[in-house]
Protein backbone atom coordinates (compact mmCIF):
# COMPACT_ATOMS: atom_id res chain seq x y z
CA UNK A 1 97.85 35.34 94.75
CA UNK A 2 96.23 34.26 91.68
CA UNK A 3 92.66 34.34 92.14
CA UNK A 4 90.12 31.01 90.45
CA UNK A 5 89.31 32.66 87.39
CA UNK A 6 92.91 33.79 87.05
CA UNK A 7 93.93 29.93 87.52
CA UNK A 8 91.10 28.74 85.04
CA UNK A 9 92.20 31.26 82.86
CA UNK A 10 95.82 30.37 82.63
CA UNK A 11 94.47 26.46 82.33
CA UNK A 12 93.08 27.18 79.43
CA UNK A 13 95.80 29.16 77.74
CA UNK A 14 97.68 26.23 78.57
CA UNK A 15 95.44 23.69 76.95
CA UNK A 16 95.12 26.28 73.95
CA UNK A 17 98.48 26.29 73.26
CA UNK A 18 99.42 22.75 73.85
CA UNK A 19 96.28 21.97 71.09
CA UNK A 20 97.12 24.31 68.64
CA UNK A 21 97.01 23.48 64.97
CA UNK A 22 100.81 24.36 64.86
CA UNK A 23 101.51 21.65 67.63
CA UNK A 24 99.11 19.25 65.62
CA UNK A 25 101.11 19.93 62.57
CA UNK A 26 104.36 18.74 64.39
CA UNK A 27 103.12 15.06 64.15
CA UNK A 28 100.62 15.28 61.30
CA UNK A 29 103.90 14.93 58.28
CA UNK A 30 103.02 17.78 56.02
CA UNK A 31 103.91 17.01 52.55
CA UNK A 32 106.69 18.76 50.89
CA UNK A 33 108.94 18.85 47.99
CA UNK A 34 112.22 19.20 48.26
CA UNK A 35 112.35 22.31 47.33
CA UNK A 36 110.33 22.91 50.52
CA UNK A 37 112.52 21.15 53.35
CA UNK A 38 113.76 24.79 53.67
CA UNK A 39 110.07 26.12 54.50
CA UNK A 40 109.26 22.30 56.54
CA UNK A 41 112.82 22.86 58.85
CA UNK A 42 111.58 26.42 59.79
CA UNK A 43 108.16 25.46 60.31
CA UNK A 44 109.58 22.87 62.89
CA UNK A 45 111.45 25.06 64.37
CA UNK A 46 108.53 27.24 65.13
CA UNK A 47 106.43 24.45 66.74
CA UNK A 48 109.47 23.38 68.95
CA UNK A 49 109.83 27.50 70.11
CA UNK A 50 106.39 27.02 70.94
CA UNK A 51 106.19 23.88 72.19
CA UNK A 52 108.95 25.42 74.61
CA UNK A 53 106.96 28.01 75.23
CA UNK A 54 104.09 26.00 76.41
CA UNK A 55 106.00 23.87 78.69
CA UNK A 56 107.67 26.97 80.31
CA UNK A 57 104.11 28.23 81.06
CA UNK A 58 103.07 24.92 82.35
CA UNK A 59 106.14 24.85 85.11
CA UNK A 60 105.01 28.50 85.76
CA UNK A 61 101.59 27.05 86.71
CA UNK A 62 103.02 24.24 88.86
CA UNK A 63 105.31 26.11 90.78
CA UNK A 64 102.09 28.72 91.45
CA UNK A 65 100.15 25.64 92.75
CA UNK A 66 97.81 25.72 90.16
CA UNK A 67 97.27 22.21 88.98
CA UNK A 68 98.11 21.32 84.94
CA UNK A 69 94.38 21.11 83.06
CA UNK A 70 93.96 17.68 80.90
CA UNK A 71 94.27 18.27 77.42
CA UNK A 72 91.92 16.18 75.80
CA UNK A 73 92.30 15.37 72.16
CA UNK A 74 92.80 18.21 69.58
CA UNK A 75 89.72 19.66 68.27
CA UNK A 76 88.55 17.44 65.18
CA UNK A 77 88.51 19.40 62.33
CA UNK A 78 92.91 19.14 62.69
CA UNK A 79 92.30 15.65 62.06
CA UNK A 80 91.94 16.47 58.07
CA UNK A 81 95.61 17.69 58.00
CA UNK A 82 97.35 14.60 57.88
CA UNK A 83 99.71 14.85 55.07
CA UNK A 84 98.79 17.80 53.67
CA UNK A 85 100.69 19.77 51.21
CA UNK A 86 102.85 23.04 52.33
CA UNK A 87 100.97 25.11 50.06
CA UNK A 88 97.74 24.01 51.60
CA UNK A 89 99.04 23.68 55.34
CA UNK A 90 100.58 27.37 55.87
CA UNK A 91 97.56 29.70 54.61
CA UNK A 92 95.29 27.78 57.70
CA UNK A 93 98.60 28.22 60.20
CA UNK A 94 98.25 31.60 59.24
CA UNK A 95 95.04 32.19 60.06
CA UNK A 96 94.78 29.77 63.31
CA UNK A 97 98.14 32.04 64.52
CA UNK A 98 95.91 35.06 63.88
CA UNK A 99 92.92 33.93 66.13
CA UNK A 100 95.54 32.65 68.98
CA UNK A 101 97.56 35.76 68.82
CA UNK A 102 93.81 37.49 69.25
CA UNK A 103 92.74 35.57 72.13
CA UNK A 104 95.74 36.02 73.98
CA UNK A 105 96.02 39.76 73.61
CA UNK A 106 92.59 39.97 75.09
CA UNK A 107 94.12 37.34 78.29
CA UNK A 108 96.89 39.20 78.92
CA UNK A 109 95.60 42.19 80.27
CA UNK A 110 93.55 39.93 82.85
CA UNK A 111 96.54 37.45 84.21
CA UNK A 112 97.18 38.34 87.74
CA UNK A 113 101.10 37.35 89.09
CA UNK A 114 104.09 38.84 87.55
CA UNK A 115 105.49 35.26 86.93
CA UNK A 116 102.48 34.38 85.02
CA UNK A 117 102.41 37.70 83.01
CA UNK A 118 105.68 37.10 82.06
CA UNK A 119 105.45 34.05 80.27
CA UNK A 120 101.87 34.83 78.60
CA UNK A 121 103.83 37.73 77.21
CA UNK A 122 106.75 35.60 75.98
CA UNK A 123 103.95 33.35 73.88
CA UNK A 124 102.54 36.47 72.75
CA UNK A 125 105.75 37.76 71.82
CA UNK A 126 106.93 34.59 69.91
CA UNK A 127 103.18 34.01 68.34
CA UNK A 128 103.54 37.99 66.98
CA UNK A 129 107.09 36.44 65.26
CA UNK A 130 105.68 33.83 63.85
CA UNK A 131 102.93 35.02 62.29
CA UNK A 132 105.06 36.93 60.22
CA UNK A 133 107.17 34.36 59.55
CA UNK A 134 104.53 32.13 58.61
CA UNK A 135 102.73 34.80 56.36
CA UNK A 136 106.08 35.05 54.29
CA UNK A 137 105.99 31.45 54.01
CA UNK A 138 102.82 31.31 52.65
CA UNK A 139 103.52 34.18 50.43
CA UNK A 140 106.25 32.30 49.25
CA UNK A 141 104.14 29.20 48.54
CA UNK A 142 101.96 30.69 45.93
């Protein structure tokens, strides 16, 4: 039995990763060369792993009984990275990926249900992959 801060907490790693800057990016049309579709196909393929991530966790929550949070809007400073450049998109993925990869290694160690852990865990897992991924794509940028 998940307890209410248990539920409010897995709410809001729900809504966290469902408003992420990486799941902003996936309708925002970074800029790229094409020398970069290489670097723009990976990147998409790491928002839909998310993205599948997210919506894993969100059946996880209904079949718990614990109802989906509203999303609201994503946070307004994302609204400044409509067609940005690459080389000026991955450095702030990098660091957004940091701070979410923080936040839910501090959560993880306070989700009750095994069902629940499991999936937190998978996000943290995949986040861990791509910030690495993303850091050598930003390496590669500059």
């Amino acid at each position: 039995m998940i307890d209410a801060a248990g539920r409010a907490l897995l709410q809001d790693i729900f809504r966290r990763e469902s408003r992420s800057l990486l799941e902003y990016v996936s309708d925002a049309y970074p800029w790229a060369t094409p020398h970069e579709r290489t670097t723009l196909t990976t990147l998409q393929k790491l928002i839909e792993e998310e993205r599948q991530n997210a919506t894993a966790l969100g059946r996880c929550l209904v079949r718990c009984r614990i109802g989906l949070p509203h999303l609201g809007a994503y946070p307004f400073s994302f609204t400044t990275m409509n067609y940005v450049s690459l080389d000026h998109l991955l450095p702030l993925l990098v660091e957004h990926q940091q701070r979410a990869l923080e936040e839910l290694q501090t959560d993880l160690p306070k989700i009750a249900g095994q069902d629940a852990q499991v999936h937190v865990q998978r996000i943290l897992e995949t986040k861990r992959r791509h910030l690495q991924t993303l850091q050598s794509m930003a390496a590669a940028s500059h």
